[in-house]
C-alpha atoms as a PDB file:
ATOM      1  CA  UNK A   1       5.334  20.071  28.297  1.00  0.00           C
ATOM      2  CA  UNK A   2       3.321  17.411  30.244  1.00  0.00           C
ATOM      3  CA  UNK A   3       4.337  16.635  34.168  1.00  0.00           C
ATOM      4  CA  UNK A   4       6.773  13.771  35.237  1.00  0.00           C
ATOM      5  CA  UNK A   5       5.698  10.672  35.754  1.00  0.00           C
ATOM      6  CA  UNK A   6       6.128   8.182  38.664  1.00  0.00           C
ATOM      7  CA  UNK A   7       9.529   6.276  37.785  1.00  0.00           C
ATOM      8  CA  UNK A   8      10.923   9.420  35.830  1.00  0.00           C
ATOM      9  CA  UNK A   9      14.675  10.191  36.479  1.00  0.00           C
ATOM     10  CA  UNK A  10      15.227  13.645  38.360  1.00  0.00           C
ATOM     11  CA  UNK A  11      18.782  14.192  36.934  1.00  0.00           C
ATOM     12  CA  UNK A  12      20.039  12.790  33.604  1.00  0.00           C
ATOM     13  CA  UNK A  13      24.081  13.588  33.703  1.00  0.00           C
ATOM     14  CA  UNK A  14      24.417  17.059  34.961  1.00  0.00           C
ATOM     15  CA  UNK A  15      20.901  17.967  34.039  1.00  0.00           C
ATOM     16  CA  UNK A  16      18.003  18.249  36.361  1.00  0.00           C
ATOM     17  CA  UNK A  17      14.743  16.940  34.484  1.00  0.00           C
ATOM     18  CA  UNK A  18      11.563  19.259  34.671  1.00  0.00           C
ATOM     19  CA  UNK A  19       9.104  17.497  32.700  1.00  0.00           C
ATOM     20  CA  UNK A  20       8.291  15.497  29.501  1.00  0.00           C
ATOM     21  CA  UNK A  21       8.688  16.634  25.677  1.00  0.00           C
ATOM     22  CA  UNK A  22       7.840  13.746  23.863  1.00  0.00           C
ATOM     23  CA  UNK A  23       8.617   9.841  23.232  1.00  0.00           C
ATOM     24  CA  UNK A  24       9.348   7.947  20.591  1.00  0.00           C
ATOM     25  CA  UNK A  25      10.333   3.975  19.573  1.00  0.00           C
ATOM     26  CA  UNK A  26      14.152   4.346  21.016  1.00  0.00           C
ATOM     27  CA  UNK A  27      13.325   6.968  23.784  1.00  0.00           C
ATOM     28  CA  UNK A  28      11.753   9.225  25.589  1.00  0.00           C
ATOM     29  CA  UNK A  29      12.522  13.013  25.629  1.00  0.00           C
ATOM     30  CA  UNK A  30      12.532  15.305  28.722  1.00  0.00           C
ATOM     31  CA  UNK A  31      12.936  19.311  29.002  1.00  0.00           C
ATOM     32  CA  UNK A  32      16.114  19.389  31.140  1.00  0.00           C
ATOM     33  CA  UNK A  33      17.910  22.405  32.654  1.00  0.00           C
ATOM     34  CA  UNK A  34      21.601  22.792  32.907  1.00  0.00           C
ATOM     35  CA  UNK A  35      23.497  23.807  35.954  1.00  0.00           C
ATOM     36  CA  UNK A  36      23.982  27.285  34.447  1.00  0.00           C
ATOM     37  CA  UNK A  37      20.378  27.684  34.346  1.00  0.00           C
ATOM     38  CA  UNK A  38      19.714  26.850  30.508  1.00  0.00           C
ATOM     39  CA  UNK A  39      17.216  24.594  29.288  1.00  0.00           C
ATOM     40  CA  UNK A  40      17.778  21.832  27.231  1.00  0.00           C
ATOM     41  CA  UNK A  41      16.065  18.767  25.640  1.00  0.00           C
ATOM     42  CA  UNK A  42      17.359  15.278  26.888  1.00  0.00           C
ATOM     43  CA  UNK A  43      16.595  12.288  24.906  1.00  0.00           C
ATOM     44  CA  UNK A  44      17.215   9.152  27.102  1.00  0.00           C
ATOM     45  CA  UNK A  45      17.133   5.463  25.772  1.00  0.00           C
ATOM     46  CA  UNK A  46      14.412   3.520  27.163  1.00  0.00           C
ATOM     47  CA  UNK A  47      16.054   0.524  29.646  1.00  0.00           C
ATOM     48  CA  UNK A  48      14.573  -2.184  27.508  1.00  0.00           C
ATOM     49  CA  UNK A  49      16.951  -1.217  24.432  1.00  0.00           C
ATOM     50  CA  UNK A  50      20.088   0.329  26.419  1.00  0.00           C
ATOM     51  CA  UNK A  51      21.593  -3.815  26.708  1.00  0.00           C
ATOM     52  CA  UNK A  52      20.597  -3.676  22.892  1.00  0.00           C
ATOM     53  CA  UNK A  53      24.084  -3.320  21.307  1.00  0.00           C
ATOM     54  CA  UNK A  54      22.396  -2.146  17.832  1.00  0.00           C
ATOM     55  CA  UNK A  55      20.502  -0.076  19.713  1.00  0.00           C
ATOM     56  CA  UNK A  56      23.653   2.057  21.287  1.00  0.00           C
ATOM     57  CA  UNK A  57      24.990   1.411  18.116  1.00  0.00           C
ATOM     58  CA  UNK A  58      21.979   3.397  16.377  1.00  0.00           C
ATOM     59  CA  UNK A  59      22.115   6.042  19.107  1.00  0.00           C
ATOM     60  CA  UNK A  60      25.625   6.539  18.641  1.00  0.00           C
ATOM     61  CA  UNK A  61      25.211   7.549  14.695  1.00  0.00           C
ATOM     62  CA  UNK A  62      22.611   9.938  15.798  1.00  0.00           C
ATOM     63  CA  UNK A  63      24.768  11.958  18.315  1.00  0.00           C
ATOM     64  CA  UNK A  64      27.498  11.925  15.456  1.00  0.00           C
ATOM     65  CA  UNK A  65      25.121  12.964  12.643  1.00  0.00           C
ATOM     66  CA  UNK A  66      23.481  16.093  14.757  1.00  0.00           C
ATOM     67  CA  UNK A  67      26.666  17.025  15.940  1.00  0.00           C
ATOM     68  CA  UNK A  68      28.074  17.114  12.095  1.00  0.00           C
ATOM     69  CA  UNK A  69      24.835  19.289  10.981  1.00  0.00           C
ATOM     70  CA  UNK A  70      25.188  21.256  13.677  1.00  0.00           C
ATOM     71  CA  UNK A  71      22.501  23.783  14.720  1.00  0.00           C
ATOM     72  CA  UNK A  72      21.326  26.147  12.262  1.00  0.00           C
ATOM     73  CA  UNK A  73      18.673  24.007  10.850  1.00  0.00           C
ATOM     74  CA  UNK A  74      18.356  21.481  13.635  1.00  0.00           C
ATOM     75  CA  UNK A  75      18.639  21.359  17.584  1.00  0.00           C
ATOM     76  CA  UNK A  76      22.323  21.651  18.372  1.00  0.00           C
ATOM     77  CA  UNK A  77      23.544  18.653  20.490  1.00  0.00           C
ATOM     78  CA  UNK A  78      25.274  20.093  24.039  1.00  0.00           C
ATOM     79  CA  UNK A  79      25.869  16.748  25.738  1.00  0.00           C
ATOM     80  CA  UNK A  80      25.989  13.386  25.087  1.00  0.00           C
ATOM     81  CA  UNK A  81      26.884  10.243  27.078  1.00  0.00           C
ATOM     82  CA  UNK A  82      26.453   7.214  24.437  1.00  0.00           C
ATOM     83  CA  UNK A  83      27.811   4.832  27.090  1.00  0.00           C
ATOM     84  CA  UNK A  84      26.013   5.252  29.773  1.00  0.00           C
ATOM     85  CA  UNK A  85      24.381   2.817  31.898  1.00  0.00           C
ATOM     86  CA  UNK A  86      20.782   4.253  29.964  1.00  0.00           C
ATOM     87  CA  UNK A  87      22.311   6.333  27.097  1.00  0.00           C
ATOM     88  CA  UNK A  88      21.312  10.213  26.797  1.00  0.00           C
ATOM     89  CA  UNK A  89      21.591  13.115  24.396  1.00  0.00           C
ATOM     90  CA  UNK A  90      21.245  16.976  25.379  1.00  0.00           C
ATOM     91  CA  UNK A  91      20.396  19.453  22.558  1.00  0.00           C
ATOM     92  CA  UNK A  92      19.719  22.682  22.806  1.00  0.00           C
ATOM     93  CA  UNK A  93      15.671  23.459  23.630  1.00  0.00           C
ATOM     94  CA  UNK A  94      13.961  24.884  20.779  1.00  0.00           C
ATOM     95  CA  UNK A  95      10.772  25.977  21.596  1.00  0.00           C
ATOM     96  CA  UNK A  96       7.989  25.697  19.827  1.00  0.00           C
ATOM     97  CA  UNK A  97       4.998  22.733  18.500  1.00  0.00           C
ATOM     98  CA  UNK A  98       5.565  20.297  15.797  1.00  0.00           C
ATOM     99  CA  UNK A  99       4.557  20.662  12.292  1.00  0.00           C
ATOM    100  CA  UNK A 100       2.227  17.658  12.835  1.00  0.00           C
ATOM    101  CA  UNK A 101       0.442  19.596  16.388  1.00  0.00           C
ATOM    102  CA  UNK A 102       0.311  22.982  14.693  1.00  0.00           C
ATOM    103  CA  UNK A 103      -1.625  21.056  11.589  1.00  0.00           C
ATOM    104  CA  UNK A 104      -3.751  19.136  13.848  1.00  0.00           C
ATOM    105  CA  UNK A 105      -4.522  22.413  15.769  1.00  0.00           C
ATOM    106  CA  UNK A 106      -4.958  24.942  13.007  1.00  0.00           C
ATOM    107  CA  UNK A 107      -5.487  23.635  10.106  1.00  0.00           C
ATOM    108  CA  UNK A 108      -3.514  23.527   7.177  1.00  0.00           C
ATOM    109  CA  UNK A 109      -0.703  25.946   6.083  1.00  0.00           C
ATOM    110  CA  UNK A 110      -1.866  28.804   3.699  1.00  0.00           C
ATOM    111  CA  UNK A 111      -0.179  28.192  -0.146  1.00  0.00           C
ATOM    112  CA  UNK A 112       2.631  30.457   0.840  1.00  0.00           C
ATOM    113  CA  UNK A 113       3.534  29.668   4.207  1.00  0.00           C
ATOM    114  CA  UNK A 114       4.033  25.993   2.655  1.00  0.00           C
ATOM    115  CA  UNK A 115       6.049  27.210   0.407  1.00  0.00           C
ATOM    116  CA  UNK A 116       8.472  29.402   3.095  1.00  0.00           C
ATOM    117  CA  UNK A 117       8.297  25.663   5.354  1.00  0.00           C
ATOM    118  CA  UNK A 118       9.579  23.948   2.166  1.00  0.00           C
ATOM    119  CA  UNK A 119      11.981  26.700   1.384  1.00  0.00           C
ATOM    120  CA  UNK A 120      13.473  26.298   4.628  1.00  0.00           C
ATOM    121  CA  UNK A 121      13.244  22.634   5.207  1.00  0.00           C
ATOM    122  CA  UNK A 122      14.832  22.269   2.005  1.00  0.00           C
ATOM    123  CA  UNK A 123      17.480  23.901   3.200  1.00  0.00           C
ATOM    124  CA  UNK A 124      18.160  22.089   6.265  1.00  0.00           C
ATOM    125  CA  UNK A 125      18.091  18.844   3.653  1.00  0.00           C
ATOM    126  CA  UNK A 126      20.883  20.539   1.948  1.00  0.00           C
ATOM    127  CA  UNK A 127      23.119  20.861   4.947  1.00  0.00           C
ATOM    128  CA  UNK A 128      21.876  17.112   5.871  1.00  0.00           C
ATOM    129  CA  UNK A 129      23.218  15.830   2.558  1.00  0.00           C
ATOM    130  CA  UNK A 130      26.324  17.885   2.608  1.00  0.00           C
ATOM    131  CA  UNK A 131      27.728  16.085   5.989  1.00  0.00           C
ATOM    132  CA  UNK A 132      27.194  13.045   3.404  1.00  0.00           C
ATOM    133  CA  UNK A 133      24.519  11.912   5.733  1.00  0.00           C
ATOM    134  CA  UNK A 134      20.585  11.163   4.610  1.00  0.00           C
ATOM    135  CA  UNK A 135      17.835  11.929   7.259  1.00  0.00           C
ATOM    136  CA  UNK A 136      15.607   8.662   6.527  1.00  0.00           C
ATOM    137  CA  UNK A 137      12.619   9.902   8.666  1.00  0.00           C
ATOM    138  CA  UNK A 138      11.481  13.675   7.462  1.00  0.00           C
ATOM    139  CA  UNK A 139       7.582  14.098   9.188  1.00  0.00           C
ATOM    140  CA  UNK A 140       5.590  16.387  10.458  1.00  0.00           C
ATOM    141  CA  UNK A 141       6.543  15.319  13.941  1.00  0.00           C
ATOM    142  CA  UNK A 142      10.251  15.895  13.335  1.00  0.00           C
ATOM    143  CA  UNK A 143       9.736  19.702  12.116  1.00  0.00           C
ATOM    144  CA  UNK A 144       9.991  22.073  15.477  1.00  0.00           C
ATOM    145  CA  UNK A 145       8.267  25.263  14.149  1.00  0.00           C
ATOM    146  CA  UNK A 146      10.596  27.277  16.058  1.00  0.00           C
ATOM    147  CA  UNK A 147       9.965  31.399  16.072  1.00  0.00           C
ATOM    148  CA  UNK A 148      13.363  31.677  14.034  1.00  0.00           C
ATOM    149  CA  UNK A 149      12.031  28.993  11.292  1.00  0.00           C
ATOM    150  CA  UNK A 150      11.578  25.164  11.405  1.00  0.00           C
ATOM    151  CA  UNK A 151      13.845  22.715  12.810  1.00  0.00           C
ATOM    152  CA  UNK A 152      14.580  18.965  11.950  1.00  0.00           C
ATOM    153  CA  UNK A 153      15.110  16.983  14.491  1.00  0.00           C
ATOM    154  CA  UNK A 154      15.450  13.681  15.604  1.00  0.00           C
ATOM    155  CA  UNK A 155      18.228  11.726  13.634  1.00  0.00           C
ATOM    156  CA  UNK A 156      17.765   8.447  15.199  1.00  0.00           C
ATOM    157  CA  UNK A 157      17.586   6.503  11.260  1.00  0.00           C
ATOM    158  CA  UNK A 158      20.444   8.776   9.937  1.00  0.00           C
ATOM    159  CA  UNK A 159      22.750   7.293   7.834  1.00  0.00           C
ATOM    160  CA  UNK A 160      25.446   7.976   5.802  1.00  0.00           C
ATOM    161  CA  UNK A 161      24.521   7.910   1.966  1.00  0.00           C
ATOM    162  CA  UNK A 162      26.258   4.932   0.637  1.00  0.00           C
ATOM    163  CA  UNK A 163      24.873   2.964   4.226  1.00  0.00           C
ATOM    164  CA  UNK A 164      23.042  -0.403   3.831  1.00  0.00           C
ATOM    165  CA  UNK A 165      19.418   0.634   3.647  1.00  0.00           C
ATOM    166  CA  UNK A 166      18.438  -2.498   6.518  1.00  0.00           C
ATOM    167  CA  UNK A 167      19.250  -3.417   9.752  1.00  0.00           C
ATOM    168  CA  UNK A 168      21.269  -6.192  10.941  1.00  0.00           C
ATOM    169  CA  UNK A 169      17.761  -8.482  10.998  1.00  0.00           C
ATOM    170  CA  UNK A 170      16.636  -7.740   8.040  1.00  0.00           C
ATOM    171  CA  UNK A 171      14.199  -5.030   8.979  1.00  0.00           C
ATOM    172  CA  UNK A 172      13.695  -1.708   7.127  1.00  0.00           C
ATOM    173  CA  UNK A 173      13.683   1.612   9.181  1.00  0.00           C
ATOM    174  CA  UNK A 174      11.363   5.142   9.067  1.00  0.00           C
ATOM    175  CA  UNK A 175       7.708   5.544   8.987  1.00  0.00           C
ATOM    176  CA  UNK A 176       6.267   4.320   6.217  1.00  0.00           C
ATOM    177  CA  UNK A 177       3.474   7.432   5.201  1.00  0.00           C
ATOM    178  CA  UNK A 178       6.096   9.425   4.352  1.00  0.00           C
ATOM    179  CA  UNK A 179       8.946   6.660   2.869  1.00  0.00           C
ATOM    180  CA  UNK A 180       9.982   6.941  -0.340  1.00  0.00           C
ATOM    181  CA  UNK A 181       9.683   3.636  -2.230  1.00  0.00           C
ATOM    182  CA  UNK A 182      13.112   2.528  -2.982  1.00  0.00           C
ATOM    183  CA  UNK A 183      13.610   2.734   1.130  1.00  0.00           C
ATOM    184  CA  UNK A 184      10.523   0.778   1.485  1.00  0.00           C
ATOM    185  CA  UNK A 185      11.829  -1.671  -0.956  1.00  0.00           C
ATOM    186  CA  UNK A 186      15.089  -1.794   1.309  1.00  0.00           C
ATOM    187  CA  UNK A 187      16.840  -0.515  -1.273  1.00  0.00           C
ATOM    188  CA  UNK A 188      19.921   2.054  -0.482  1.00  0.00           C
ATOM    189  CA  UNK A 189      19.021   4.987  -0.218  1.00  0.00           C
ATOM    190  CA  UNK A 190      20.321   8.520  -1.068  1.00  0.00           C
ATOM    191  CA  UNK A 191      19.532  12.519  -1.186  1.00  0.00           C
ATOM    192  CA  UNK A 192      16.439  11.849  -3.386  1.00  0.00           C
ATOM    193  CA  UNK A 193      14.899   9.437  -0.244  1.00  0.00           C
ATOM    194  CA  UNK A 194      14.610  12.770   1.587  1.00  0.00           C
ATOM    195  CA  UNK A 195      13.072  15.258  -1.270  1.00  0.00           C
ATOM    196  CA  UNK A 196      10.375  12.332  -1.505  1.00  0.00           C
ATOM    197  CA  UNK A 197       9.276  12.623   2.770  1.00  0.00           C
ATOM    198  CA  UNK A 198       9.760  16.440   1.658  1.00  0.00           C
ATOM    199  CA  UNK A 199       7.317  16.074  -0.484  1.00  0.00           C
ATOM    200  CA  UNK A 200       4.537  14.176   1.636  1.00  0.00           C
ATOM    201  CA  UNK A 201       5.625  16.383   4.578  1.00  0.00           C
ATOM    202  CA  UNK A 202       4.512  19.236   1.891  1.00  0.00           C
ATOM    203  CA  UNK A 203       1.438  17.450   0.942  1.00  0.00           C
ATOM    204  CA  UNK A 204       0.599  16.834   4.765  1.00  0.00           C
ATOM    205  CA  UNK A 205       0.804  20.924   5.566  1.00  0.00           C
ATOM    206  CA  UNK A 206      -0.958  22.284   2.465  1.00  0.00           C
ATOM    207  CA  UNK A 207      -4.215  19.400   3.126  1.00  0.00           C
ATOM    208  CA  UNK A 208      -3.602  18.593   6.857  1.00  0.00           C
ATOM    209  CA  UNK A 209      -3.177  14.701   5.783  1.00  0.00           C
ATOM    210  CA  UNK A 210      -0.710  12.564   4.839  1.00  0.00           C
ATOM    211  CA  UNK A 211      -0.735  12.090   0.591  1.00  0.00           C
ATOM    212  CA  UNK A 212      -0.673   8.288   1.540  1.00  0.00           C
ATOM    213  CA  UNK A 213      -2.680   7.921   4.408  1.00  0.00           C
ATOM    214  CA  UNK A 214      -4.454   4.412   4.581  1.00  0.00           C
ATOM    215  CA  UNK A 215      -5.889   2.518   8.036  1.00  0.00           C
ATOM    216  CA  UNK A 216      -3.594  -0.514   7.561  1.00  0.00           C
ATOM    217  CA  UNK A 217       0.421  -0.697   6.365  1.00  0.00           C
ATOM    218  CA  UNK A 218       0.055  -2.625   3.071  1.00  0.00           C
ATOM    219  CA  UNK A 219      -2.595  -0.424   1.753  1.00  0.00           C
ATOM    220  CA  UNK A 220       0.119   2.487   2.583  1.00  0.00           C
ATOM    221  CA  UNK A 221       2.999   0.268   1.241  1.00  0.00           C
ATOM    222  CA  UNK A 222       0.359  -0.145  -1.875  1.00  0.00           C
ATOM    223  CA  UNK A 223      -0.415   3.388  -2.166  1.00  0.00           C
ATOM    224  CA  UNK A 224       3.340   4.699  -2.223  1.00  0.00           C
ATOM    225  CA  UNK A 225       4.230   2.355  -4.415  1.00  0.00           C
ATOM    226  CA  UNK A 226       1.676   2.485  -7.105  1.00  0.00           C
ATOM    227  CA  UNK A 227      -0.992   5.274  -6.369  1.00  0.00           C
ATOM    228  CA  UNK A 228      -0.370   8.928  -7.115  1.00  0.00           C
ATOM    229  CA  UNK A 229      -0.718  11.386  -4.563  1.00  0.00           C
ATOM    230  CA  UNK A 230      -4.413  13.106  -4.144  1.00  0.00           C
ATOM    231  CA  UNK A 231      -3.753  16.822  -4.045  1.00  0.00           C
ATOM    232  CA  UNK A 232      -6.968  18.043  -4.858  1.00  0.00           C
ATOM    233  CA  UNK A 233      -7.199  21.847  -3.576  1.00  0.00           C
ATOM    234  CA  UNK A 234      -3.578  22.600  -3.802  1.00  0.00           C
ATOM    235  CA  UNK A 235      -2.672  25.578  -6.112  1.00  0.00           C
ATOM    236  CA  UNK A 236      -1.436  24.023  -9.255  1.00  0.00           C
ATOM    237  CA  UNK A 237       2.256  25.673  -9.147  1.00  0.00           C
ATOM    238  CA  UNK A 238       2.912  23.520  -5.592  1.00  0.00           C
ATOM    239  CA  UNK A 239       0.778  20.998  -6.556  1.00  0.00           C
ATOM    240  CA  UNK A 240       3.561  19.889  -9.641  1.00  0.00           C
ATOM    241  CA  UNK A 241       6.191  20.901  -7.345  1.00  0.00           C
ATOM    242  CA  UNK A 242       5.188  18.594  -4.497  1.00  0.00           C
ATOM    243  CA  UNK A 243       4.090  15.844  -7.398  1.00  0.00           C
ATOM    244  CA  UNK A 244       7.832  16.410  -8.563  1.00  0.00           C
ATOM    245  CA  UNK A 245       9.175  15.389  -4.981  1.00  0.00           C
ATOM    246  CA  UNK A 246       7.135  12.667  -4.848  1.00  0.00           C
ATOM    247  CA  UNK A 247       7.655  10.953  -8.230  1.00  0.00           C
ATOM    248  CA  UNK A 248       8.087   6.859  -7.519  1.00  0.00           C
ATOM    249  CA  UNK A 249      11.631   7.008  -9.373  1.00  0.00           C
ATOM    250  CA  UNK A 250      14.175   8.906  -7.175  1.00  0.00           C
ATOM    251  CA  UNK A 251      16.019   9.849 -10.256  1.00  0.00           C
ATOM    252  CA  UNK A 252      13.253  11.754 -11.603  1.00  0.00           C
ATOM    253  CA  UNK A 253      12.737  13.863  -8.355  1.00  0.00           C
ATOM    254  CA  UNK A 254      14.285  17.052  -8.042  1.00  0.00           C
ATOM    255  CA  UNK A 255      17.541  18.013  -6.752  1.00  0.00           C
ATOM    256  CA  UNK A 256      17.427  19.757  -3.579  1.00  0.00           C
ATOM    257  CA  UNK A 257      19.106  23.117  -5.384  1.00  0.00           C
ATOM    258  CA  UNK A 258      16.379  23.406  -7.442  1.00  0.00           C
ATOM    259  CA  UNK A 259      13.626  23.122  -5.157  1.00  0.00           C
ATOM    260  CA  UNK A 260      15.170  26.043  -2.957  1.00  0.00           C
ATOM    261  CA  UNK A 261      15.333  28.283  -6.191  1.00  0.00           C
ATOM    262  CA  UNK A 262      12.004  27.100  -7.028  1.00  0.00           C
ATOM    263  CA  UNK A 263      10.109  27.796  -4.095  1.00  0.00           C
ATOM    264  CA  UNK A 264      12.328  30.746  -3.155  1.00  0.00           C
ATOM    265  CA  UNK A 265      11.416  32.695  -6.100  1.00  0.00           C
ATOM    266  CA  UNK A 266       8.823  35.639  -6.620  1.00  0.00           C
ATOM    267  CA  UNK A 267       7.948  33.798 -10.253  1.00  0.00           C
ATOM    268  CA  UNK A 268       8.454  30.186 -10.444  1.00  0.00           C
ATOM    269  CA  UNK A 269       8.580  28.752 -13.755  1.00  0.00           C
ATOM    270  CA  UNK A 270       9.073  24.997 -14.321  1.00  0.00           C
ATOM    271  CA  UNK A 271      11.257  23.013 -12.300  1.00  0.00           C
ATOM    272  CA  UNK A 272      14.745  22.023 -14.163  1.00  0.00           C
ATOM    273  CA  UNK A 273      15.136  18.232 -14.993  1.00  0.00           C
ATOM    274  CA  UNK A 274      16.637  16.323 -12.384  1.00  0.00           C
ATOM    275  CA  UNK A 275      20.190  15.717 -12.504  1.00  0.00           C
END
């Protein structure tokens, strides 16, 4: 948690703000505490998009899609106020660094604790997909490695499967190191979207980089699309496994079903064929 900062609110709602968690392009988050005494993370839209009406629109889906998830697997919204004056979300804290911190502070992941984070984060995909909602923006900074297991978080480019895959101008939405190609297209995008940032987000713990990491945006737009993914070092067994995830046709990835079995079990043979 870093310390306030000159023009930081004191109170968001009923919550009194104690110090920053975090920012990102729509907001910035603050560790809050409740009037019962519990603390809680409060994302608040930054001023300069709260007169944005796609903006509140955007927010909006996220409340709804973390609220349909619910908690299990990701930070249960409390509180939300999607019309306020400077619109606001309260989840519930979960403590605990990113993915991307703890690999940037330690080191990689050891072959099998990647394969327990994949495990589990494949089963928060599953719960994703079956509120008919797909996450869009799986990374290492949206993985809370929480003492209970990993969190998702941060729904902000949630949308509902069958969604249009742009916005309103035209523009095409997530980060693009760990995008699957048909959403970097701006194509619509489904289930198999998410097993491909799975897959990088895979990649990135077992190597401590990104399996498309490039200095400018087309050579990453270049390297998704056409490049396969360097996974020199990685044990062969989740070397194919995260090679399956990240295969450049989304029908030929696997279902998320499989991929829980798969990493789940003592003696993993091959994975099945996709659906």
């Amino acid at each position: 948690m870093e310390a306030l900062r000159r023009g930081d609110p004191a109170q968001v709602g009923p919550y009194r703000i104690d110090g920053r968690l975090g920012q990102g392009g729509m907001g910035e988050v603050f560790l809050g505490t409740s009037p019962g005494g519990r603390q809680v993370a409060v994302k608040l839209i930054r001023a300069e998009h709260a007169a944005d009406p796609r903006f509140r629109a955007r927010f909006a889906r996220e409340v709804d899609a973390a609220r349909r998830v619910g908690g299990f697997h990701t930070a249960q919204v409390v509180d939300a106020d999607a019309d306020a004056e400077a619109p606001w979300m309260a989840a519930a804290f979960v403590p605990g660094p990113s993915l991307r911190d703890r690999v940037a502070g330690d080191g990689p992941l050891d072959p099998a604790a990647v394969r327990r984070l994949g495990a589990a984060l494949a089963e928060g995909l599953a719960a994703i997909h079956a509120c008919g909602l797909v996450h869009r923006d799986l990374k290492p900074g949206n993985v809370i490695m929480s003492p209970d297991g990993p969190r998702i978080i941060d729904f902000g480019v949630a949308r509902a499967a069958d969604a249009d895959p742009m916005t309103a101008d035209g523009a095409v939405i997530g980060t693009y190191t760990f995008m699957a190609p048909e959403q970097m297209l701006g194509e619509r995008t489904g289930p198999p979207a998410d097993v491909f940032a799975l897959g990088c987000v895979l990649a990135y713990a077992a190597t401590g980089r990104g399996p498309f990491d490039a200095t400018t945006v087309p050579a990453v737009v270049h390297r998704v699309l056409h490049e396969d993914p360097p996974l020199n070092g990685v044990p062969i067994d989740l070397a194919r496994v995260i090679a399956a995830c990240l295969a450049k046709d989304p029908r030929a990835r696997p279902a998320v079903p499989a991929l829980i079995g798969h990493l789940t079990s003592a003696r993993p043979g091959p994975l099945p064929d996709p659906p």
